[in-house]
C-alpha atoms as a PDB file:
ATOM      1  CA  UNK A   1      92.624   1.228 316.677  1.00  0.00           C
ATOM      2  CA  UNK A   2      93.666  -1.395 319.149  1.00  0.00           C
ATOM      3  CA  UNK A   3      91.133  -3.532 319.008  1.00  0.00           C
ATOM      4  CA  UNK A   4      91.241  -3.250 315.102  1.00  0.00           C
ATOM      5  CA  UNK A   5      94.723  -4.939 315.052  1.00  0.00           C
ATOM      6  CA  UNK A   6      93.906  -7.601 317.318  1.00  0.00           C
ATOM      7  CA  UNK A   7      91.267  -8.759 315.520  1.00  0.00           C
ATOM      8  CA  UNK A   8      93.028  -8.874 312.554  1.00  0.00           C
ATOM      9  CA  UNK A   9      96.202 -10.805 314.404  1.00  0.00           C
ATOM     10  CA  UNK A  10      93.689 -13.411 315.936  1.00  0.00           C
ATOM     11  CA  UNK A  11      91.725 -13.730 311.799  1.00  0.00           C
ATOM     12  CA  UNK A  12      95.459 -14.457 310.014  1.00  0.00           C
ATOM     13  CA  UNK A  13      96.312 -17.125 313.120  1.00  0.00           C
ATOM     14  CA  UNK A  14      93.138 -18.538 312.943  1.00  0.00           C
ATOM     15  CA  UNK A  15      93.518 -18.506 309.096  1.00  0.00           C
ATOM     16  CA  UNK A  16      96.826 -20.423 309.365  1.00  0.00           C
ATOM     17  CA  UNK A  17      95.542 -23.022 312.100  1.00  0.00           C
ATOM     18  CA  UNK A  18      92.834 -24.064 310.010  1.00  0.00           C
ATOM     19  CA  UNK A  19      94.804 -24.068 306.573  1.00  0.00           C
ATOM     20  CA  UNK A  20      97.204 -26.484 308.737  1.00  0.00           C
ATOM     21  CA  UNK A  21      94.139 -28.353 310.167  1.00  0.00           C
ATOM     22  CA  UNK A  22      92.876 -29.060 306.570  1.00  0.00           C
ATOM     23  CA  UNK A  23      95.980 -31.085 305.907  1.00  0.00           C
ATOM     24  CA  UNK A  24      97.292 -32.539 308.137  1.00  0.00           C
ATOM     25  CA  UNK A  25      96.812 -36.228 309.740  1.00  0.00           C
ATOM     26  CA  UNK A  26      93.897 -36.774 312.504  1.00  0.00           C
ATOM     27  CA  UNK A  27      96.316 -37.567 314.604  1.00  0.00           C
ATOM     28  CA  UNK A  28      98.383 -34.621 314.215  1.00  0.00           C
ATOM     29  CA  UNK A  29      94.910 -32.023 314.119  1.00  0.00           C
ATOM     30  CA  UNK A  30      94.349 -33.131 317.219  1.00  0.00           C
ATOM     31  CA  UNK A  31      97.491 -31.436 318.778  1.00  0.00           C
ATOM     32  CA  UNK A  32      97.456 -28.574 316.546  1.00  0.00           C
ATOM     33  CA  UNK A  33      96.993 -25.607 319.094  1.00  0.00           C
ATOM     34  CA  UNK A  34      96.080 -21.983 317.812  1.00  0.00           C
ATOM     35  CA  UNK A  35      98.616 -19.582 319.817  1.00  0.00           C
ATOM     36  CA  UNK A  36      97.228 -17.050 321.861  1.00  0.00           C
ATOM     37  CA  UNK A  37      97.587 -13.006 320.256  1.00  0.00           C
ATOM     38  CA  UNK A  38     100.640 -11.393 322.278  1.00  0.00           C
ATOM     39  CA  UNK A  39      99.577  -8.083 323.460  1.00  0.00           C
ATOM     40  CA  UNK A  40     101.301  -5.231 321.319  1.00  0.00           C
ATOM     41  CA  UNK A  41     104.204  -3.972 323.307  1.00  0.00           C
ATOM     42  CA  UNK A  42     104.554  -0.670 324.353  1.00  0.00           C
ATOM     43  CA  UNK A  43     106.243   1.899 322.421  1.00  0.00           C
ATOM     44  CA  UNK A  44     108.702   4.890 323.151  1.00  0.00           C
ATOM     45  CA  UNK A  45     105.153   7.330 322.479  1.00  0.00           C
ATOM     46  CA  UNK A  46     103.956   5.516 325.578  1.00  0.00           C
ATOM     47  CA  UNK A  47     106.979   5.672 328.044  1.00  0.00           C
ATOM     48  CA  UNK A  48     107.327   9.408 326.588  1.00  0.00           C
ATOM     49  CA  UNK A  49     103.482  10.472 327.784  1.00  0.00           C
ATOM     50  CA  UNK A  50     103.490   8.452 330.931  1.00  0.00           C
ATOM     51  CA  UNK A  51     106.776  10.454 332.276  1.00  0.00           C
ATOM     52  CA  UNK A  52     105.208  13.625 330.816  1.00  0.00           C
ATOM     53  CA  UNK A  53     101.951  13.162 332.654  1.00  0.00           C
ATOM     54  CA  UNK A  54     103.470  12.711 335.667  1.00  0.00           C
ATOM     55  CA  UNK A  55     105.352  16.052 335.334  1.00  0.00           C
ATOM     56  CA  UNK A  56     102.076  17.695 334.310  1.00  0.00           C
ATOM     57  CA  UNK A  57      99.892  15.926 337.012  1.00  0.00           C
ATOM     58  CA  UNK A  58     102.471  17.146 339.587  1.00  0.00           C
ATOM     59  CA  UNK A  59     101.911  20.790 338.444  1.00  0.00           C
ATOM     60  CA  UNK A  60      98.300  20.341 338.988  1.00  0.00           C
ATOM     61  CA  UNK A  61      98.424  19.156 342.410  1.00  0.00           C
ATOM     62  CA  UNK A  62     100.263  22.044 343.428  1.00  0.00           C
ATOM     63  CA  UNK A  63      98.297  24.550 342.596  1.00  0.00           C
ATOM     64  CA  UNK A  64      94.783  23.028 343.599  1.00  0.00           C
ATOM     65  CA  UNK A  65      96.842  22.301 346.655  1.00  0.00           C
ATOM     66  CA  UNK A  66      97.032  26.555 346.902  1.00  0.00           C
ATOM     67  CA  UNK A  67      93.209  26.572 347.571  1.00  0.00           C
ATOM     68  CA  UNK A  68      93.090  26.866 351.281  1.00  0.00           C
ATOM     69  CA  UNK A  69      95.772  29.196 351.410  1.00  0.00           C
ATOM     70  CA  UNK A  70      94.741  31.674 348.826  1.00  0.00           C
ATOM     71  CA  UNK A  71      90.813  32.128 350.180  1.00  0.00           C
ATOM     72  CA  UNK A  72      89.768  30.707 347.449  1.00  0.00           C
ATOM     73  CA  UNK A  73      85.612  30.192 347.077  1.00  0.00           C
ATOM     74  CA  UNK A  74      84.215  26.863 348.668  1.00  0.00           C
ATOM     75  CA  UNK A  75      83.128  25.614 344.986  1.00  0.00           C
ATOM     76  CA  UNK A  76      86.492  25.878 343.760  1.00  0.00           C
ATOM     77  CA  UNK A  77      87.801  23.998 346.950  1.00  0.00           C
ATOM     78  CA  UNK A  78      85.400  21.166 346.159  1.00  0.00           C
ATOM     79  CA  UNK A  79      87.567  21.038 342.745  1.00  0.00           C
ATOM     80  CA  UNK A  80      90.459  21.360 343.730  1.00  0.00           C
ATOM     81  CA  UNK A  81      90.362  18.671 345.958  1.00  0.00           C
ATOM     82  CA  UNK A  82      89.186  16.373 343.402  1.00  0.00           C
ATOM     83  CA  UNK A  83      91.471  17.440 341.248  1.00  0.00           C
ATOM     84  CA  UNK A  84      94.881  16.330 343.982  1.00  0.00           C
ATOM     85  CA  UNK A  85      93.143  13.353 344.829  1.00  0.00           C
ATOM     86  CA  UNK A  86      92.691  12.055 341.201  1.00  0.00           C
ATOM     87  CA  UNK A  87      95.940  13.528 340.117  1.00  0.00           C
ATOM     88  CA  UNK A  88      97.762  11.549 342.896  1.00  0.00           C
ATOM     89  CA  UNK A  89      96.456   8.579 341.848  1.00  0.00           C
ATOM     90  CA  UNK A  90      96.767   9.099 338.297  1.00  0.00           C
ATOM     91  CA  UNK A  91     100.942   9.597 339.166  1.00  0.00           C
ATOM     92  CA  UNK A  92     100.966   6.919 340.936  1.00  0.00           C
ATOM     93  CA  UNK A  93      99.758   4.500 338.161  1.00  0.00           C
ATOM     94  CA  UNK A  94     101.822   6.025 335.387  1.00  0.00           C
ATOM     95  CA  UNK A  95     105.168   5.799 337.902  1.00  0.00           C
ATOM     96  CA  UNK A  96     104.128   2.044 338.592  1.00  0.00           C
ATOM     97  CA  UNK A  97     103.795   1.373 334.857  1.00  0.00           C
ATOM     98  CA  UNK A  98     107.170   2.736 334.229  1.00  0.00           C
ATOM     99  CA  UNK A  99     108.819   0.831 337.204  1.00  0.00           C
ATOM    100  CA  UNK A 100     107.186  -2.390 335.778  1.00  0.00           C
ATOM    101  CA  UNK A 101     108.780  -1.891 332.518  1.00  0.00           C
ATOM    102  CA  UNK A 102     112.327  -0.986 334.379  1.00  0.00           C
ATOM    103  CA  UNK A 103     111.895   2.940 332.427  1.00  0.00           C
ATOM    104  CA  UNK A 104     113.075   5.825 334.138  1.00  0.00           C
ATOM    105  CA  UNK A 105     110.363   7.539 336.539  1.00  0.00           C
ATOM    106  CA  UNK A 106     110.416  11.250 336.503  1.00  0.00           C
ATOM    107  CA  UNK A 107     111.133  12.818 340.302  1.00  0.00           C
ATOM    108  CA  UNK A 108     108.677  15.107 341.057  1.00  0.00           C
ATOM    109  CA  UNK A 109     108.174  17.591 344.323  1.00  0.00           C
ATOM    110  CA  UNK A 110     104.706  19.086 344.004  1.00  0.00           C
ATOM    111  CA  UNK A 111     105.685  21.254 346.606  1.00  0.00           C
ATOM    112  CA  UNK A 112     108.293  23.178 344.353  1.00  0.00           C
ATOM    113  CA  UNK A 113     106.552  25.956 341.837  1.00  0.00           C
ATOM    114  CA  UNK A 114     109.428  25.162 339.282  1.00  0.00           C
ATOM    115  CA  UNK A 115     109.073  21.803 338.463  1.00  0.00           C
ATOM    116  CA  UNK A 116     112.032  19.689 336.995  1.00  0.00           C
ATOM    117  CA  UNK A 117     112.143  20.303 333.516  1.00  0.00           C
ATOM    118  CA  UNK A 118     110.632  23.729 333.661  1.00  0.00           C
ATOM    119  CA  UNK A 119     114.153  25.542 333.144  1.00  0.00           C
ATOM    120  CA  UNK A 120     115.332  23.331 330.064  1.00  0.00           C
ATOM    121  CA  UNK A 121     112.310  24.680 327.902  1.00  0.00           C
ATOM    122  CA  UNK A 122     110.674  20.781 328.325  1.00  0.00           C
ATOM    123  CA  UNK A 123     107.620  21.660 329.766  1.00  0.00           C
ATOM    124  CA  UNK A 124     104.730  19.575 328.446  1.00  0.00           C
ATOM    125  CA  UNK A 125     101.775  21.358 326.443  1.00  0.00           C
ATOM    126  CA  UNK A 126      99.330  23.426 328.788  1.00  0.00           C
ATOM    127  CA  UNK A 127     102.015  24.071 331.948  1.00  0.00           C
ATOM    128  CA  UNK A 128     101.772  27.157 333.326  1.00  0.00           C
ATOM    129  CA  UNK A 129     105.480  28.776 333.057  1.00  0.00           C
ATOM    130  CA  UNK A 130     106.794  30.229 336.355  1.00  0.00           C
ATOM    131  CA  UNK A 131     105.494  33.540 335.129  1.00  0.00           C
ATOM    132  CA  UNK A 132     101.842  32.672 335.438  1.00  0.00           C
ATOM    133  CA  UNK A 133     102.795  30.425 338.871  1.00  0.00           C
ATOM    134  CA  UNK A 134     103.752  33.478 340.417  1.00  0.00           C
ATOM    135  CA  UNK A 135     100.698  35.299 339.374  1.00  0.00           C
ATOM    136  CA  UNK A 136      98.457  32.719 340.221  1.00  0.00           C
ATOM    137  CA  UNK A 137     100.466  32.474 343.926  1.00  0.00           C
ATOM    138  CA  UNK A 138     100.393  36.271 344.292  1.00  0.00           C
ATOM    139  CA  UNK A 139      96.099  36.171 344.025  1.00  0.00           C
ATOM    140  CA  UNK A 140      93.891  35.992 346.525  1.00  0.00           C
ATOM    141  CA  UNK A 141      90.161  35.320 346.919  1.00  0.00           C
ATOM    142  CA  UNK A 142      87.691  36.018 343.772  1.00  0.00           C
ATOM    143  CA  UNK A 143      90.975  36.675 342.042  1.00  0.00           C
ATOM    144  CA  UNK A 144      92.385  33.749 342.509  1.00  0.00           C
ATOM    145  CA  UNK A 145      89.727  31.346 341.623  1.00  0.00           C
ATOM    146  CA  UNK A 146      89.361  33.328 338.366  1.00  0.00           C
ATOM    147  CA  UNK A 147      93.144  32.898 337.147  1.00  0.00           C
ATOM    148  CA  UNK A 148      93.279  29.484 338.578  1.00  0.00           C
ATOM    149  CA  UNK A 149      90.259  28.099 336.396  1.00  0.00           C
ATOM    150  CA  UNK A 150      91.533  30.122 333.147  1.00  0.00           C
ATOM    151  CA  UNK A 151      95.160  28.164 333.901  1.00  0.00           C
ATOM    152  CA  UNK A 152      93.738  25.114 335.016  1.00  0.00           C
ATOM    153  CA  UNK A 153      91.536  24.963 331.131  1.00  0.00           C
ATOM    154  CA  UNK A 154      94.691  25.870 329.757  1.00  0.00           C
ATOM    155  CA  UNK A 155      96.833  23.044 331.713  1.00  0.00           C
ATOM    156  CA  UNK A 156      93.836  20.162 330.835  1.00  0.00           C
ATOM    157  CA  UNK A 157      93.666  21.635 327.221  1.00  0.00           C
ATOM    158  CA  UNK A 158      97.138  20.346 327.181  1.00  0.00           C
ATOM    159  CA  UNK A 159      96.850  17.246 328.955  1.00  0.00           C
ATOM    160  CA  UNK A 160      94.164  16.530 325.972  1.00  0.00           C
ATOM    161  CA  UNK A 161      96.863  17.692 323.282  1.00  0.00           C
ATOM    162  CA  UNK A 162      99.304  15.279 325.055  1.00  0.00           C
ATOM    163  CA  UNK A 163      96.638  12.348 324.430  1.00  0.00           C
ATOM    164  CA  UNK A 164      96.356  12.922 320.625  1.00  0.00           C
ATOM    165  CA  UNK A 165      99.597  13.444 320.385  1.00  0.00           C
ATOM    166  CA  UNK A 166      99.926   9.697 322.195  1.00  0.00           C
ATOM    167  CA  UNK A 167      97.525   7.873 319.302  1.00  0.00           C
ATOM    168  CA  UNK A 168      98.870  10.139 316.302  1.00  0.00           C
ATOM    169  CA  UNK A 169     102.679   8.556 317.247  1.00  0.00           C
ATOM    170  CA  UNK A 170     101.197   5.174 317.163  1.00  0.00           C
ATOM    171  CA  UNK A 171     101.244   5.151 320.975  1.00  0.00           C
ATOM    172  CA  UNK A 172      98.457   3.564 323.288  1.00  0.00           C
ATOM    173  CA  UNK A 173      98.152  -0.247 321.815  1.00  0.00           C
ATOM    174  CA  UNK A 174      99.176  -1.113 325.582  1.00  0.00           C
ATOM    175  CA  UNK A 175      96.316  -1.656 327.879  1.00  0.00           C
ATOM    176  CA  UNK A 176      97.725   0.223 330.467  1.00  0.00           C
ATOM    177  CA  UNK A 177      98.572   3.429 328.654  1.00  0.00           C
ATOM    178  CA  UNK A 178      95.605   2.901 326.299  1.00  0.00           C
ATOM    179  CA  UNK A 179      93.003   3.331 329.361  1.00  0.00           C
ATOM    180  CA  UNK A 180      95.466   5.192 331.029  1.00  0.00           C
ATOM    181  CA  UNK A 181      94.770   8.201 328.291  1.00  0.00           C
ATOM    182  CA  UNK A 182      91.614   7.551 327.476  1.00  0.00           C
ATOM    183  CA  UNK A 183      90.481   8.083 331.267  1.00  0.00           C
ATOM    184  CA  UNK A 184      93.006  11.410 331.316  1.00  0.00           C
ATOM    185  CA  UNK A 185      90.833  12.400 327.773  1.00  0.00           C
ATOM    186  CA  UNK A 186      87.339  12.126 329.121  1.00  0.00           C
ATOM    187  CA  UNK A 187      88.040  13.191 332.603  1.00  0.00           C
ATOM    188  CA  UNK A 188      89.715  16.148 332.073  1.00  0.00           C
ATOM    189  CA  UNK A 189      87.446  17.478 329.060  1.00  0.00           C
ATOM    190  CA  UNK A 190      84.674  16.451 331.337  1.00  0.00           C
ATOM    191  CA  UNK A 191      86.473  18.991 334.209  1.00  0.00           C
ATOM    192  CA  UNK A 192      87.151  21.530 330.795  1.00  0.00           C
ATOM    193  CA  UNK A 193      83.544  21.811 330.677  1.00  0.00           C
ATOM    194  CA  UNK A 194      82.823  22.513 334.389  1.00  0.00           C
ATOM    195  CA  UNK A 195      85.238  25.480 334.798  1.00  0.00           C
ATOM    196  CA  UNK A 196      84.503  27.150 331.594  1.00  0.00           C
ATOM    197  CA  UNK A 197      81.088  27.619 333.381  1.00  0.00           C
ATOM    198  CA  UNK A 198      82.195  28.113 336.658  1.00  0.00           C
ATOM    199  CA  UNK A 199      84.372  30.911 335.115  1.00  0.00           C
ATOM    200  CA  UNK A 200      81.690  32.344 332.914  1.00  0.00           C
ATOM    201  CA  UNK A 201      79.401  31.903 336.444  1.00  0.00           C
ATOM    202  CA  UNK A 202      82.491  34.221 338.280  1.00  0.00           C
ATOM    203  CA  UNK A 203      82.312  37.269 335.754  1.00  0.00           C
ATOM    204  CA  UNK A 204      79.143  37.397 335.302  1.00  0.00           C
ATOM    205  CA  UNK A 205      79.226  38.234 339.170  1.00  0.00           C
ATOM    206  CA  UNK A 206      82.053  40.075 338.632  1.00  0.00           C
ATOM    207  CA  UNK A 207      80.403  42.328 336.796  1.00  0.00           C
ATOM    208  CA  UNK A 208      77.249  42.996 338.698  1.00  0.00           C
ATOM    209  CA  UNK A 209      79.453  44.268 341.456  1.00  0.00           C
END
């Protein structure tokens, strides 16, 4: 998509430059100068997923933060530590993209279960409401890791919604964003993958017990 435009702004300039080449003077071709393409600016679509990420990401952190605290199994540790680290860094990015372009940056305490937003029926596509945080908070051990990964598929599941819904509003011809939600898209269906088996892995023990 992006790349499609560009090429096709950079074809009509070039088209122009050379029309102009073909008649003008010698003198004058010789300080005829094709202009660079502009980058597309960004659009509303992409100010409107970078805040929402940042809300989502945030909800993420906390709960793979709960690991530790709720016994949960070593392999789910392992994710859930990639999962803050990555997170963290992904917030970090989208806040400095909004600060560059002087937007508002959403304020977010990922140590609060009710996130801002969350009461004012805004909560982006795959957050758990405060109904399944407290059920998720309440579990411990084997429990916990299995209602974590069937919220956690449910809260990347959205984060994937949230990046269609980015290109199908015309959003992403910034670099930035554009890489910005193509990362979250492969990443996260990548992680999709990984706890569907890890969960089908869990109650398939589960049920030999």
């Amino acid at each position: 998509m992006r790349s499609h435009v560009l090429r096709s702004a950079a074809a009509t300039l070039t088209a122009v430059a050379l029309a102009a080449c073909a008649t003008a003077t010698p003198a004058a071709r010789s300080a005829i100068v094709v202009p660079p393409v502009t980058p597309p600016a960004y659009t509303a679509a992409d100010v409107h997923f970078m805040s929402g990420m940042i809300y989502h990401h945030a909800q993420a952190v906390l709960i793979a933060g709960w690991a530790p605290s709720h016994d949960a199994s070593q392999s789910l540790r392992a994710l859930c530590e990639r999962i803050v680290v990555g997170q963290r860094d992904e917030i970090a990015l989208a806040s400095r993209w909004l600060r560059a372009r002087h937007e508002a940056v959403p304020e977010v305490d990922p140590a609060h279960a009710m996130m801002p937003g969350m009461d004012h029926g805004t909560m982006m596509p795959g957050m758990l409401t405060a109904e399944q945080l407290a059920q998720l908070d309440a579990a411990r051990g084997a429990e916990f890791d299995r209602l974590f990964l069937t919220f956690m598929i449910q809260h990347h599941q959205g984060a994937i919604t949230m990046v269609n819904e980015l290109f199908s509003r015309g959003g992403g011809e910034d670099e930035v964003a554009y890489r910005f939600a193509s990362d979250v898209f492969a990443d996260q269906t990548t992680e999709i993958d990984r706890m569907q088996k890890m969960l089908a892995a869990l109650l398939f023990q589960g049920r030999g017990q």
